[in-house]
Protein backbone atom coordinates (compact mmCIF):
# COMPACT_ATOMS: atom_id res chain seq x y z
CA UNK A 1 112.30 137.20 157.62
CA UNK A 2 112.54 134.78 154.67
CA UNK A 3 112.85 131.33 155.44
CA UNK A 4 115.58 129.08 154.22
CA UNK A 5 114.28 125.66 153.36
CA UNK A 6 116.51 123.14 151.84
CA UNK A 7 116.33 122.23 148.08
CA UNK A 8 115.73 125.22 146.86
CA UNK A 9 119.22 126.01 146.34
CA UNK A 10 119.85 122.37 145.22
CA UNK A 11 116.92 122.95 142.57
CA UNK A 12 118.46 126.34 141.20
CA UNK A 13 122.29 124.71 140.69
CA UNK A 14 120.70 121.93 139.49
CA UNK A 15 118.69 123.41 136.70
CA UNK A 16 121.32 125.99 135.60
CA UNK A 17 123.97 123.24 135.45
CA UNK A 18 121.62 121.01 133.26
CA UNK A 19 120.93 123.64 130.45
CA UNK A 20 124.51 124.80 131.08
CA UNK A 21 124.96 121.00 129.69
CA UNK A 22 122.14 121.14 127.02
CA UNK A 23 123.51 124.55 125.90
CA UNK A 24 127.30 122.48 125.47
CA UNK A 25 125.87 119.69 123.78
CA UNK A 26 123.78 121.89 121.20
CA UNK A 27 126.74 123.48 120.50
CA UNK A 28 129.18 121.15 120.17
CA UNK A 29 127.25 118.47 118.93
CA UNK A 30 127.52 116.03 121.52
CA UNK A 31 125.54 113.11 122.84
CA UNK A 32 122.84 114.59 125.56
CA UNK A 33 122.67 111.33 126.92
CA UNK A 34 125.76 111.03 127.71
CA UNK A 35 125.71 114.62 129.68
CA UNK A 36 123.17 113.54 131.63
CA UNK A 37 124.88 110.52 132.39
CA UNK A 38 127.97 112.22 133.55
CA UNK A 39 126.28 115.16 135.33
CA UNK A 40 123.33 113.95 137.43
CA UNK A 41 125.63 112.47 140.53
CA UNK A 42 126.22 116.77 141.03
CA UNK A 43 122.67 116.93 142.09
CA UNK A 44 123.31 114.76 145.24
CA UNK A 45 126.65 116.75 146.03
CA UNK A 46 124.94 119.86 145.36
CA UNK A 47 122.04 118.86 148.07
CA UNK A 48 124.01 117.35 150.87
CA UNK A 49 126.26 120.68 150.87
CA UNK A 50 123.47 122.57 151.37
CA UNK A 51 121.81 120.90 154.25
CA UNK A 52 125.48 121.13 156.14
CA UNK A 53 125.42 125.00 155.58
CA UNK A 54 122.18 124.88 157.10
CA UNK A 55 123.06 122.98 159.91
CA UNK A 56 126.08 124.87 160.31
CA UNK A 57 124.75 128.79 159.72
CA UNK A 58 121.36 127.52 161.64
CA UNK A 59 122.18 129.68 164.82
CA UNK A 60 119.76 126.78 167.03
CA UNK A 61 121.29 124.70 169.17
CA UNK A 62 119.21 121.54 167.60
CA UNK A 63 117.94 122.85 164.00
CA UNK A 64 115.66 121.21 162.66
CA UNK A 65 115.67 121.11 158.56
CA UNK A 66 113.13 122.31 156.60
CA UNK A 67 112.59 121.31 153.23
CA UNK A 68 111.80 122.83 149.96
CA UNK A 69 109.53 119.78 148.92
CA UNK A 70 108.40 120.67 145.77
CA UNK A 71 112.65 120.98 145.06
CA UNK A 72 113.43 117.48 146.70
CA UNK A 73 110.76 115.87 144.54
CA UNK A 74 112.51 117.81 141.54
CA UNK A 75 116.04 116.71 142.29
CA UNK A 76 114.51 113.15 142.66
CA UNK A 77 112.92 113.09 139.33
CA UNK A 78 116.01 114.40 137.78
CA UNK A 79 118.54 111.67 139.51
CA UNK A 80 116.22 109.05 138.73
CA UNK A 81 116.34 109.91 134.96
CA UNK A 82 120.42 110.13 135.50
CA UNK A 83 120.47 106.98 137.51
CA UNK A 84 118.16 105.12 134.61
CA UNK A 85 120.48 106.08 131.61
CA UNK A 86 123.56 105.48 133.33
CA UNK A 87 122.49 102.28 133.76
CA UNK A 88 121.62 101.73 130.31
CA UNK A 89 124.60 103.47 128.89
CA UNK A 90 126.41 100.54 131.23
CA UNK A 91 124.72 97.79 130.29
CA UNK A 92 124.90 99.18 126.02
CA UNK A 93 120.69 99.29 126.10
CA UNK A 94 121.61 103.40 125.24
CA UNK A 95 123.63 102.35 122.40
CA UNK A 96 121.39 99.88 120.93
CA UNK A 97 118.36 102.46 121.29
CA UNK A 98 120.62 104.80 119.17
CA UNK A 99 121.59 102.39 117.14
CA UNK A 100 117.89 101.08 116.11
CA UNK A 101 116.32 105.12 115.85
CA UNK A 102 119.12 105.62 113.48
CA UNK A 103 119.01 102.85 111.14
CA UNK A 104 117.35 101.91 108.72
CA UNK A 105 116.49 98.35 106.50
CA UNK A 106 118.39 98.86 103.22
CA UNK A 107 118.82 96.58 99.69
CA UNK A 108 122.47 96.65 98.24
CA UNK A 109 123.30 94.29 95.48
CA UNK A 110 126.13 91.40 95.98
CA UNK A 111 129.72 92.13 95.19
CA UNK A 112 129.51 90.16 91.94
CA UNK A 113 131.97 86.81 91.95
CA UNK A 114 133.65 85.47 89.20
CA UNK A 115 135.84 82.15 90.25
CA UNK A 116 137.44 80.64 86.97
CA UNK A 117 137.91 76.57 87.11
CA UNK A 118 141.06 74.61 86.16
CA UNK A 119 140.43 71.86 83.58
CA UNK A 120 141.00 69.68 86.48
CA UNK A 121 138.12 69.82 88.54
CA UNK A 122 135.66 67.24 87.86
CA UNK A 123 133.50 68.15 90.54
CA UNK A 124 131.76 71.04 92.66
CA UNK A 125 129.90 70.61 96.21
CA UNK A 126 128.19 73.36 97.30
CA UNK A 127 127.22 73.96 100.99
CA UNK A 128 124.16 76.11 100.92
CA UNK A 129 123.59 79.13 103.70
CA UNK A 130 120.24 79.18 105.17
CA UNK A 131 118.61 81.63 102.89
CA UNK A 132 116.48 81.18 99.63
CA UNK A 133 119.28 80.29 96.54
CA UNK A 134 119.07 80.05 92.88
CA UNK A 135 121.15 77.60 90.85
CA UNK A 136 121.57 77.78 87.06
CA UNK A 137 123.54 75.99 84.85
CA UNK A 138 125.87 77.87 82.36
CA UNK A 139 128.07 76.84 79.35
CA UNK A 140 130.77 79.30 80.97
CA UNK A 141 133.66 77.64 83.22
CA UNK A 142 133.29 79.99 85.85
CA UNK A 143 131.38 80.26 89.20
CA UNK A 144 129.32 83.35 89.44
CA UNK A 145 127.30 85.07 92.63
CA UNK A 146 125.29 87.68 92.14
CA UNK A 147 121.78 88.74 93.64
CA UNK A 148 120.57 91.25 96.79
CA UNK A 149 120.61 91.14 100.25
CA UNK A 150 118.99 93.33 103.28
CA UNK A 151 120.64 94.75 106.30
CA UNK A 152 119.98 96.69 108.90
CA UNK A 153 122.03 100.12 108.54
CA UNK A 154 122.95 103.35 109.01
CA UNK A 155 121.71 105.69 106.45
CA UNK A 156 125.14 107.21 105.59
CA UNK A 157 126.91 103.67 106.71
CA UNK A 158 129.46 102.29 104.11
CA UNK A 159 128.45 99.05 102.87
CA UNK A 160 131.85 96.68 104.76
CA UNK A 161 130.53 93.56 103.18
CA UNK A 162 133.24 92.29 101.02
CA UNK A 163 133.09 89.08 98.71
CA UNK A 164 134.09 86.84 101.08
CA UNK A 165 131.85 87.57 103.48
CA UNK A 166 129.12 85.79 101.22
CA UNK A 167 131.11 82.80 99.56
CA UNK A 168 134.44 80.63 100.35
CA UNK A 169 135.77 78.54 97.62
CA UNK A 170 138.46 75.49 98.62
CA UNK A 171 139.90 73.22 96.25
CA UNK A 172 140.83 69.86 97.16
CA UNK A 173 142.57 67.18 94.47
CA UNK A 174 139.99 67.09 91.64
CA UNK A 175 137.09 68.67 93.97
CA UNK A 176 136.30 72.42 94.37
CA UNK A 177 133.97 73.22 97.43
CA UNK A 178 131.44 76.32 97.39
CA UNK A 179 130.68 77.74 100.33
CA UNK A 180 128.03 80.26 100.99
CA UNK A 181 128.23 82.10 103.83
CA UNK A 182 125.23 83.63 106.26
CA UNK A 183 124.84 87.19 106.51
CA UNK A 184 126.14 88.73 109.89
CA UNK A 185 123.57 89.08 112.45
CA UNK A 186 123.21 91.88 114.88
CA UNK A 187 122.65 89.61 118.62
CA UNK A 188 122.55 92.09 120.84
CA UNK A 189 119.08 93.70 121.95
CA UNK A 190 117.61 94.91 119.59
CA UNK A 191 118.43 92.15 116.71
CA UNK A 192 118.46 93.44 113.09
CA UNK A 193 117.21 91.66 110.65
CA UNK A 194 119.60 90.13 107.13
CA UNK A 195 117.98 88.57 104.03
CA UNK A 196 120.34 87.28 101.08
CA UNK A 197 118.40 86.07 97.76
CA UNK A 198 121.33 85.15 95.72
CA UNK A 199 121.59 83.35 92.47
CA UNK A 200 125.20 80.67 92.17
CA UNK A 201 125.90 80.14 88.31
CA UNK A 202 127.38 76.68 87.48
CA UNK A 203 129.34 74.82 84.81
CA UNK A 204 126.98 72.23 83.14
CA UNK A 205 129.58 69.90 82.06
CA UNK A 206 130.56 69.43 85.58
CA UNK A 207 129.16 67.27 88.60
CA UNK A 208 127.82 69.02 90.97
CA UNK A 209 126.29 68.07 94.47
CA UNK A 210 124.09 70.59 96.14
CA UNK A 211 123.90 69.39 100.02
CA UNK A 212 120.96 70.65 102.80
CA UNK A 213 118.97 73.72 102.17
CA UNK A 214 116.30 74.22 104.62
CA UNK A 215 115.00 77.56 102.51
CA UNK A 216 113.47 77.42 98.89
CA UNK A 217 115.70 76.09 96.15
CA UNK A 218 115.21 76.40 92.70
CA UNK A 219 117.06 74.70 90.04
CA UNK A 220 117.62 75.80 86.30
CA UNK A 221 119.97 73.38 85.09
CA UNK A 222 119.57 74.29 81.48
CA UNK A 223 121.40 71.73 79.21
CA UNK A 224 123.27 69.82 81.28
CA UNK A 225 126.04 68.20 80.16
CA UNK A 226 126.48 66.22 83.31
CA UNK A 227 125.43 64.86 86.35
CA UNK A 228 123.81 66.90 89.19
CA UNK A 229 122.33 65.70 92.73
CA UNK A 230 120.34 67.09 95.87
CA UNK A 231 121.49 66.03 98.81
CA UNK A 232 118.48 66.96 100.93
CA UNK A 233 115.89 70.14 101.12
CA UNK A 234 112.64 71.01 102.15
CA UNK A 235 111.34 72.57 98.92
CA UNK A 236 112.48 72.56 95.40
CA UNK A 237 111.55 74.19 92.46
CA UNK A 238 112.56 72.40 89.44
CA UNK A 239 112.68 74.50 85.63
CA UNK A 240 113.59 72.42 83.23
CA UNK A 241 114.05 72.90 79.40
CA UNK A 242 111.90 71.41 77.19
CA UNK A 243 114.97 70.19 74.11
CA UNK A 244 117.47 69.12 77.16
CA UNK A 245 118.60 65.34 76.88
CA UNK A 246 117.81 64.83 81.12
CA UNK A 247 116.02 62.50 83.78
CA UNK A 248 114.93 63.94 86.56
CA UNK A 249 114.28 61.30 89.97
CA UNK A 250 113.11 62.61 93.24
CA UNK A 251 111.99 60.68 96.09
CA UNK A 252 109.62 62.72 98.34
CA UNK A 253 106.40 62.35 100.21
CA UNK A 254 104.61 63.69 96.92
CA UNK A 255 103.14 61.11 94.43
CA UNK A 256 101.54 64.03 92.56
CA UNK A 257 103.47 67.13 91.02
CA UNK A 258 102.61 70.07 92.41
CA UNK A 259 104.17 72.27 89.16
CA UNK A 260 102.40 72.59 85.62
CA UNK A 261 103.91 68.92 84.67
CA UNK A 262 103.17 65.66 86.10
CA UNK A 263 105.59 63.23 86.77
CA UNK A 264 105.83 59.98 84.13
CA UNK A 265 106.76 57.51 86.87
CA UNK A 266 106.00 57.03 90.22
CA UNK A 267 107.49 54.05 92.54
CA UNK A 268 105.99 53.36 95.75
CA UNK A 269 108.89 53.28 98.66
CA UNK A 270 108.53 52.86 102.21
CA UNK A 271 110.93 55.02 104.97
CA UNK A 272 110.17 54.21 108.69
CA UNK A 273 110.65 56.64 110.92
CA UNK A 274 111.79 55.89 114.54
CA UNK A 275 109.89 57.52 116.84
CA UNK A 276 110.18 55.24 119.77
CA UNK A 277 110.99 56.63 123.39
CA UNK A 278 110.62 55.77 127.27
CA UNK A 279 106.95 56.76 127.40
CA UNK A 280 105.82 55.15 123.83
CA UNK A 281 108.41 51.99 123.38
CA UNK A 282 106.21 50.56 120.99
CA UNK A 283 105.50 53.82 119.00
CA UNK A 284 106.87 53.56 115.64
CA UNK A 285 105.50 56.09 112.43
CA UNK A 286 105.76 55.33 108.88
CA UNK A 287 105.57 57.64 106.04
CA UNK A 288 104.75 57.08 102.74
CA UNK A 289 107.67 58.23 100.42
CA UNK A 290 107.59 57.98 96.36
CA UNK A 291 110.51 57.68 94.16
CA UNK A 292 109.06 59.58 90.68
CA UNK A 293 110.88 60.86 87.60
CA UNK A 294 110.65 62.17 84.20
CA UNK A 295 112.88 62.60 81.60
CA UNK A 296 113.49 65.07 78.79
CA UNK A 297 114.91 64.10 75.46
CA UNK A 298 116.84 61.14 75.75
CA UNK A 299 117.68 61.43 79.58
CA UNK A 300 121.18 61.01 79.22
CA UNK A 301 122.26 62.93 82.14
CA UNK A 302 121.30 62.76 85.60
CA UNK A 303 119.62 65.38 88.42
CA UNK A 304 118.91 62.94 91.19
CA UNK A 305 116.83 64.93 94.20
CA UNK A 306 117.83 62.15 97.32
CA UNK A 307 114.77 63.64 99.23
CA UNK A 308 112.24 66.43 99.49
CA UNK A 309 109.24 67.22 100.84
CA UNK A 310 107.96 69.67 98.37
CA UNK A 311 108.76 69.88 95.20
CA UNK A 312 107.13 71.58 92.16
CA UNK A 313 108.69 70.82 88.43
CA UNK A 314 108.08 72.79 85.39
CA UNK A 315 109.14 72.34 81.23
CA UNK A 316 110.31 75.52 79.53
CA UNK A 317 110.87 75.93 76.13
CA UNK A 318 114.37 77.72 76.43
């Protein structure tokens, strides 16, 4: 007489309901993972009815259940996967998995601005993002954005990135603020990665103030017909043209030029830094800190860096 052992039963629903499920998704094009999420708390139901219909057809007064082991370790394996994706699937680990195997790093180009300025604005601020920025000056009245940038997406994604999501522009009284705006991050996870190398076009004949970058700056300020300052960043790159009527001051920790043209004067300046604290009262560090400039033409107009670190400065001849 063939013996009943329990789990084998268990093992036989268990597998037909799974490619029953595989079979559903295949066909209708549904997640799997979320099948076996749904479907793997049938494998305990399916087992505990079984070993109460052999407790209850078991014609001994005190049964004693036998098991199918190679079956329990089967239906263990199985609700152990369930139990593991439902538990990503809760916590949105399964959707950033999908989202990362079915994405890719892709370069679109910048929904191109175009910002026209009243006769009234004397000046422009700009408040740069933390990403590497061009500046040019241009004999147009207008404020122009163009460039790339680098997301993480979908390969059939729409690009949702709209013009404002890169620059704001305010005006207040006589003063128009530019704003450029940091790419959206993915912080979940699996973080994606967004680079923005972007190019702002100025007026010349306007003042300008450029405040922190902590990324590489560079600065083609053409023939300026006006004044333009630095507020602060870590490296500058400095092109200017050779028939422009500028002076150029920095003060940075630099006495040398580290571009293709030296500076013509250099003035020694001391900054102290404060370093002090409870452990080192008396600690106090001094840097060494050079105000240097050059000029081009008859340096009528001013681009005034108000500090640097690194800064490289070259003359073209257009």
């Amino acid at each position: 007489m063939r013996t009943w052992r329990v789990g084998t039963i268990s093992m036989g629903i268990s597998t037909i309901t799974l490619g029953c499920f595989l079979l559903f998704s295949t066909i209708k094009g549904i997640q799997v993972f979320d099948n076996i999420t749904a479907w793997w708390p049938i494998l305990f139901i399916v087992l505990g009815i079984e070993i109460l219909l052999y407790v209850i057809f078991s014609k001994k007064e005190q049964p004693i259940i036998k098991y199918d082991i190679f079956s329990i370790f089967f239906i263990g394996v199985l609700g152990t996967i369930g139990i593991a994706f439902y538990f990503l699937l809760s916590t949105g680990l399964l959707e950033e998995i999908r989202y990362s195997i079915n994405t890719t790093e892709q370069t679109k180009n910048i929904p191109e601005v175009q910002y026209d300025i009243a006769d009234s604005i004397k000046k422009i601020v700009v408040n740069t993002s933390n990403a590497p920025l061009t500046i040019e000056g241009s004999n147009s009245n207008k404020v122009h954005l163009l460039g790339t940038y680098e997301m993480t997406m979908k390969e059939n994604e729409k690009d949702k990135l709209k013009q404002d999501d890169f620059i704001a522009i305010q005006t207040v009284g006589e003063t128009m603020y530019v704003t450029l705006k940091p790419l959206p991050v993915h912080h979940k996870f699996f973080a994606s990665q967004s680079r923005m190398t972007a190019t702002l076009v100025l007026p010349q004949n306007k003042n300008v103030e450029i405040r922190g970058s902590e990324r590489e700056l560079s600065l083609y300020p053409g023939q300026l017909q006006n004044n333009w300052s630095v507020q602060e960043s870590s490296n500058i790159s400095v092109h200017l043209v050779k028939d422009s009527d500028m002076t150029l001051s920095a003060v940075t920790t630099q006495k040398d030029s580290h571009g293709s043209t030296p500076w013509e004067h250099v003035e020694k300046l001391t900054k102290t830094e404060n370093n002090t604290s409870e452990e080192n009262p008396d600690s106090n560090q001094q840097e060494q800190w050079y105000k240097n400039t050059i000029k081009t033409g008859n340096g009528a107009h001013q681009l005034n860096i108000q500090k640097t670190y690194n800064i490289d400065i070259s003359v073209l001849e257009k």
